[in-house]
Structures are given as C-alpha cells and as structure tokens.
C-alpha atoms as a PDB file:
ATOM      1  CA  UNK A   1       0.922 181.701 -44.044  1.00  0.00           C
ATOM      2  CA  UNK A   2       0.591 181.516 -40.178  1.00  0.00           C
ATOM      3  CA  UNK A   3      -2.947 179.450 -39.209  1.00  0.00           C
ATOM      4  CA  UNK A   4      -4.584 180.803 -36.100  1.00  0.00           C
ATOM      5  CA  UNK A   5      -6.871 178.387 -34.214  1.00  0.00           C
ATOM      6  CA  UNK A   6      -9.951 179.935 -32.772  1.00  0.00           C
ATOM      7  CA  UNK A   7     -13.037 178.602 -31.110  1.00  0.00           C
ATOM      8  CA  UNK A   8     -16.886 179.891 -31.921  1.00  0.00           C
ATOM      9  CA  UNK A   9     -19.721 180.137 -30.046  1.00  0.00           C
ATOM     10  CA  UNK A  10     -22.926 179.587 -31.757  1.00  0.00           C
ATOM     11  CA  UNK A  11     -25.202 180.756 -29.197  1.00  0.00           C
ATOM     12  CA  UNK A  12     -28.567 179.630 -29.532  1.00  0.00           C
ATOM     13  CA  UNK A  13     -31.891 180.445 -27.718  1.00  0.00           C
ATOM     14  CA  UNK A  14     -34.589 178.667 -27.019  1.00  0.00           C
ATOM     15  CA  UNK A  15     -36.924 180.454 -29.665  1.00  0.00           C
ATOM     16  CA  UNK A  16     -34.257 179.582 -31.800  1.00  0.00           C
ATOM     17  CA  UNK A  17     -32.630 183.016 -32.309  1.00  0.00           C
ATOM     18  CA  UNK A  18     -29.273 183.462 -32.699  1.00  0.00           C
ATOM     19  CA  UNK A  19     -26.485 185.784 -30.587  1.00  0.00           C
ATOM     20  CA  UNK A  20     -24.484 187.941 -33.277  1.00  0.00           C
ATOM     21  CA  UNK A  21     -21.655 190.121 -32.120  1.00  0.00           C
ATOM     22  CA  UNK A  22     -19.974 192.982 -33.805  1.00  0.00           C
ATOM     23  CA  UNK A  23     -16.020 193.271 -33.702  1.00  0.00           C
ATOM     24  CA  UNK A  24     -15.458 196.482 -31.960  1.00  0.00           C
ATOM     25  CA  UNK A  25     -11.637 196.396 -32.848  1.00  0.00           C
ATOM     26  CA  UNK A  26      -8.736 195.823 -35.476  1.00  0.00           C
ATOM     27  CA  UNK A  27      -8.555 195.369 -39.019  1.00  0.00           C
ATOM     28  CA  UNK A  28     -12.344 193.965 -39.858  1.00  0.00           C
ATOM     29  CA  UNK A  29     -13.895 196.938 -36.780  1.00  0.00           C
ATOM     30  CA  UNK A  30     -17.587 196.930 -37.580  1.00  0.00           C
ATOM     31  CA  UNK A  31     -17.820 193.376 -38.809  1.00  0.00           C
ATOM     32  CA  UNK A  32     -19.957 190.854 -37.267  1.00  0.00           C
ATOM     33  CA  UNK A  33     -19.419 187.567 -35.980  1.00  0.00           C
ATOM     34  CA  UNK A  34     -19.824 184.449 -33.818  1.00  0.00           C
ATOM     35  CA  UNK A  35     -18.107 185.332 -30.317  1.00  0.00           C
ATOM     36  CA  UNK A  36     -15.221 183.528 -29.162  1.00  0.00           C
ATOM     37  CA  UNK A  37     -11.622 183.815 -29.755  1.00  0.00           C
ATOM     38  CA  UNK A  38      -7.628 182.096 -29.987  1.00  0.00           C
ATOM     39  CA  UNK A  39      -6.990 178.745 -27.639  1.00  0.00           C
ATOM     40  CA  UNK A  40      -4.563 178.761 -25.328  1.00  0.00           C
ATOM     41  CA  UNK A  41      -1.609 176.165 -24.990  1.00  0.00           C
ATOM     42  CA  UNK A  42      -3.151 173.156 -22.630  1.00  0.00           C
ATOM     43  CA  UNK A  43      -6.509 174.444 -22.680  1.00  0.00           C
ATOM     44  CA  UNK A  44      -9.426 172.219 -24.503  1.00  0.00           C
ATOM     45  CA  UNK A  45     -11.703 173.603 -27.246  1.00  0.00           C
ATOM     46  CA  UNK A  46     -14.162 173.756 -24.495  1.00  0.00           C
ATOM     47  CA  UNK A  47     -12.417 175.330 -21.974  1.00  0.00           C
ATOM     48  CA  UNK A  48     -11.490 177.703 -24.376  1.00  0.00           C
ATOM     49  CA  UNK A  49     -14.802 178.651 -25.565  1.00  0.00           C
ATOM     50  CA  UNK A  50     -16.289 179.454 -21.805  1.00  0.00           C
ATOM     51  CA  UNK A  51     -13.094 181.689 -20.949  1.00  0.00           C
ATOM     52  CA  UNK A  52     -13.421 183.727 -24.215  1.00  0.00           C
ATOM     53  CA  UNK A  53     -16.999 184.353 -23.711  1.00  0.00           C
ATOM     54  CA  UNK A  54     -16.484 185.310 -20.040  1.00  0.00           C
ATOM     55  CA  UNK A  55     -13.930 187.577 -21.053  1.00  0.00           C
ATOM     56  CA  UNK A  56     -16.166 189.161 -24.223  1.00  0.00           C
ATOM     57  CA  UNK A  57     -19.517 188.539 -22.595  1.00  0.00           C
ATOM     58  CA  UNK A  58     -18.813 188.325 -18.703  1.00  0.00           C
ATOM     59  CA  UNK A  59     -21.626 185.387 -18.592  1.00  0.00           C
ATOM     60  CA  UNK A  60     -21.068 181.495 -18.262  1.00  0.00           C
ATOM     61  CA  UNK A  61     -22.416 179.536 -20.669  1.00  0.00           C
ATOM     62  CA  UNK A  62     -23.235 175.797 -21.802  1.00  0.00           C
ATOM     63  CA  UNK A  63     -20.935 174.115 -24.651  1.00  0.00           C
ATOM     64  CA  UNK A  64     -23.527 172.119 -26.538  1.00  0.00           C
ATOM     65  CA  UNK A  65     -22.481 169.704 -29.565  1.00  0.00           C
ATOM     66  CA  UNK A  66     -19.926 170.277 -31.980  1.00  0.00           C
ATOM     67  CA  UNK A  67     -21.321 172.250 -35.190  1.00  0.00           C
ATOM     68  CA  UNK A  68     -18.891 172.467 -37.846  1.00  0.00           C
ATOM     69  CA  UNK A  69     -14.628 173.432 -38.663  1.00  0.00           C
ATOM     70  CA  UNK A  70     -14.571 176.008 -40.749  1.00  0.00           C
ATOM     71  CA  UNK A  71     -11.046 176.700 -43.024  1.00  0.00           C
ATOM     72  CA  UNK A  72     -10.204 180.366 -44.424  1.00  0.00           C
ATOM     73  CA  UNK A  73      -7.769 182.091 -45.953  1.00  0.00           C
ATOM     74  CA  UNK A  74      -7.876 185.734 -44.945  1.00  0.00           C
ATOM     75  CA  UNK A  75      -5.096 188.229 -46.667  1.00  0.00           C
ATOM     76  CA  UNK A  76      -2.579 187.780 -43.342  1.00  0.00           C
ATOM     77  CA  UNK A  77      -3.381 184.633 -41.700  1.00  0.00           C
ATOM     78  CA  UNK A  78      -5.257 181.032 -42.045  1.00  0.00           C
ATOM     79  CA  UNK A  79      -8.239 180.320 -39.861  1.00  0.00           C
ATOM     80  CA  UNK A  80      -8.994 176.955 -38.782  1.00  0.00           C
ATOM     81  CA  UNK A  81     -12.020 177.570 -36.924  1.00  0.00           C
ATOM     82  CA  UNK A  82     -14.114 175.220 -34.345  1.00  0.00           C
ATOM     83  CA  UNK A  83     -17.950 176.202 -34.008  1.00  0.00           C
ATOM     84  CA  UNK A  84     -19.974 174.662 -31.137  1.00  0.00           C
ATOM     85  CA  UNK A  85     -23.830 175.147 -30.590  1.00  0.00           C
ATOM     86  CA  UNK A  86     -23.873 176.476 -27.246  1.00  0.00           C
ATOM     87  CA  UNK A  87     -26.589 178.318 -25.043  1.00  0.00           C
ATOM     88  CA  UNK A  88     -26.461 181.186 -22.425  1.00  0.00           C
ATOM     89  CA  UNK A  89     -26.556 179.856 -18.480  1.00  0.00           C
ATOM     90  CA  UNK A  90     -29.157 181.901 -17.382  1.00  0.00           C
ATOM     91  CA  UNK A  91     -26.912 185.603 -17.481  1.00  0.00           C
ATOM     92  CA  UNK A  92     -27.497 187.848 -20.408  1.00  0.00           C
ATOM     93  CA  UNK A  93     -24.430 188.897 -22.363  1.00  0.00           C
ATOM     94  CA  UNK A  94     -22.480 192.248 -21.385  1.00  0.00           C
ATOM     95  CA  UNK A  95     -20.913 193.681 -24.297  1.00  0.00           C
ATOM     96  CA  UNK A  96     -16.499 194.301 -22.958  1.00  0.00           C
ATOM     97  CA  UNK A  97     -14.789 193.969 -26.280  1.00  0.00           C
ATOM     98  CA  UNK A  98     -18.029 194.521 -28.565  1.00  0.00           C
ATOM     99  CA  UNK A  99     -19.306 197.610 -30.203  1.00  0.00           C
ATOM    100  CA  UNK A 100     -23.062 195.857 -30.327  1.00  0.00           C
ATOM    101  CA  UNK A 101     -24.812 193.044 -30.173  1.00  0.00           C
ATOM    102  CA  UNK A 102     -27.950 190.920 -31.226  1.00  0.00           C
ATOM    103  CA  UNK A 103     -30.016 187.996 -31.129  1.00  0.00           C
ATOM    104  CA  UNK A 104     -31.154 187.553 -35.183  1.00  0.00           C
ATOM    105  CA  UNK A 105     -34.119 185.271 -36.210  1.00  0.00           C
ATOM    106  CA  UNK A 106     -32.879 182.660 -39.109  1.00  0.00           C
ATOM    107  CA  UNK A 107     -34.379 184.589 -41.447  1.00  0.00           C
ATOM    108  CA  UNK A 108     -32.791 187.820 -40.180  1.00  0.00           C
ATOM    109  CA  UNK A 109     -29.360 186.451 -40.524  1.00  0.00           C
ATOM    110  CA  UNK A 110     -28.397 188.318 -43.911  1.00  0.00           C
ATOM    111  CA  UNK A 111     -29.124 191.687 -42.097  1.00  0.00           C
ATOM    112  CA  UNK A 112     -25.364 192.242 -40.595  1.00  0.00           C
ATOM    113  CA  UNK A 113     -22.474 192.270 -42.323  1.00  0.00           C
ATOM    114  CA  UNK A 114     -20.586 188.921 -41.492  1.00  0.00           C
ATOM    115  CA  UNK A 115     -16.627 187.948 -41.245  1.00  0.00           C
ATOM    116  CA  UNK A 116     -16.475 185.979 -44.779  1.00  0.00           C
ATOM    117  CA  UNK A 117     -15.125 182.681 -42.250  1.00  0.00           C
ATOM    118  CA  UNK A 118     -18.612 183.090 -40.564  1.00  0.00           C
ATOM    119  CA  UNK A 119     -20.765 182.845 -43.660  1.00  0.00           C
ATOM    120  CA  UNK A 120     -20.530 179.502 -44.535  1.00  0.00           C
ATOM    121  CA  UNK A 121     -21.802 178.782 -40.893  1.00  0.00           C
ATOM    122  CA  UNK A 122     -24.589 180.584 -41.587  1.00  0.00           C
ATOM    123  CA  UNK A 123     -25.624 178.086 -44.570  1.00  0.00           C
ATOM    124  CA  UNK A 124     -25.402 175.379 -42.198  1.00  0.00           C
ATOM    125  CA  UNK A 125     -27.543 176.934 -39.714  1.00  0.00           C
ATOM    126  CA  UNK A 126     -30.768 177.737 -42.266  1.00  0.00           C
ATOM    127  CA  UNK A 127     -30.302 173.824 -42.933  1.00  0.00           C
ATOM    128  CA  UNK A 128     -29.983 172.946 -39.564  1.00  0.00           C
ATOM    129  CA  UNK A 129     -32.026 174.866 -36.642  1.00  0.00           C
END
C-alpha cells in the first residue's frame, strides 16, 4: 500500500478555539479536516507546513510544538501524518482550495464531520488544550 506523508496544522487561537477546514475536492469532498498537505523532497516538516497553508489559506503562520503522528490506513493509501500546534500571524485565513471554514470551541468539535485520520487528534486535543 503506498504511504503518503503529510503535515497538519492545528491552528489554535488564543481563546482556545480551533481552525477546521472542509475538503472542497476529491474522493472525501465535504469532509473536514486539519489544513495542511504532502511534503516535498528537501523541504522540512516545517517548511512544509507554512507553504501548504499559504497555498490553502494565503496567510503566514507560526509552527508551534510538535502535537502528535498520527498512522491510517485509508482504502487506497497509508497516512503517516505529522500534527503541529500552530497559530495564525496576525492574517485571517482565505479559503483557495476550501469549500468552508471554522474556528470550533472544544466542545464544538463533534459538530463537523471529520477525516477518520483526524479523529484521534481530536481526543488528544479535549485532553490537552
């Protein structure tokens, strides 16, 4: 089974909300999920994470501490996925590959329909934030 390596963006605010996108494309259209996206060859984890969510989002933002790898078998393809706790640099998000967007309240979390990879990351977050 081919493994793709992807990056995630945990975006957090300071009132402690968190910045949910929905997938406005391909096979899992209308899901939601943690922006971010594939790594490219010589690029860090880091590097990767700011140009994904400059291309998705079109705003810089701060990488904050590593959160958590997250492992998943998805019908076509394994994903190892990175997730770092990040925040925005001072430019709200502009949706360019998203159908919509949303900044969800802990307790709101269960209110979109998450990618099955992203779930367990939202356990970690009730126990965490």
């Amino acid at each position: 089974m081919k493994t793709i390596n992807v990056v995630a963006a945990i975006i957090v605010s300071e009132d402690k909300r968190i910045f949910a996108t929905q997938r406005g494309y391909g096979d899992y259209k209308g899901w939601w999920e943690f922006p971010g996206g594939k790594i490219e060859e010589g690029e860090s984890r880091e590097e990767a994470l700011k140009r994904e969510i400059m291309e998705e989002l079109a705003c810089p933002i701060k990488v904050g501490k590593f959160f958590d790898t997250i492992e998943y078998d998805y019908p076509k393809f394994h994903l190892h996925m990175d997730c770092f706790l990040c925040s925005l640099d001072s430019v709200e998000p502009s949706l360019l590959e998203h159908m919509s967007a949303k900044w969800l309240k802990l307790s709101e979390l269960s209110e979109v329909k998450w990618l099955e990879a992203d779930l367990s990351i939202i356990q970690k977050l009730r126990q965490t934030l």
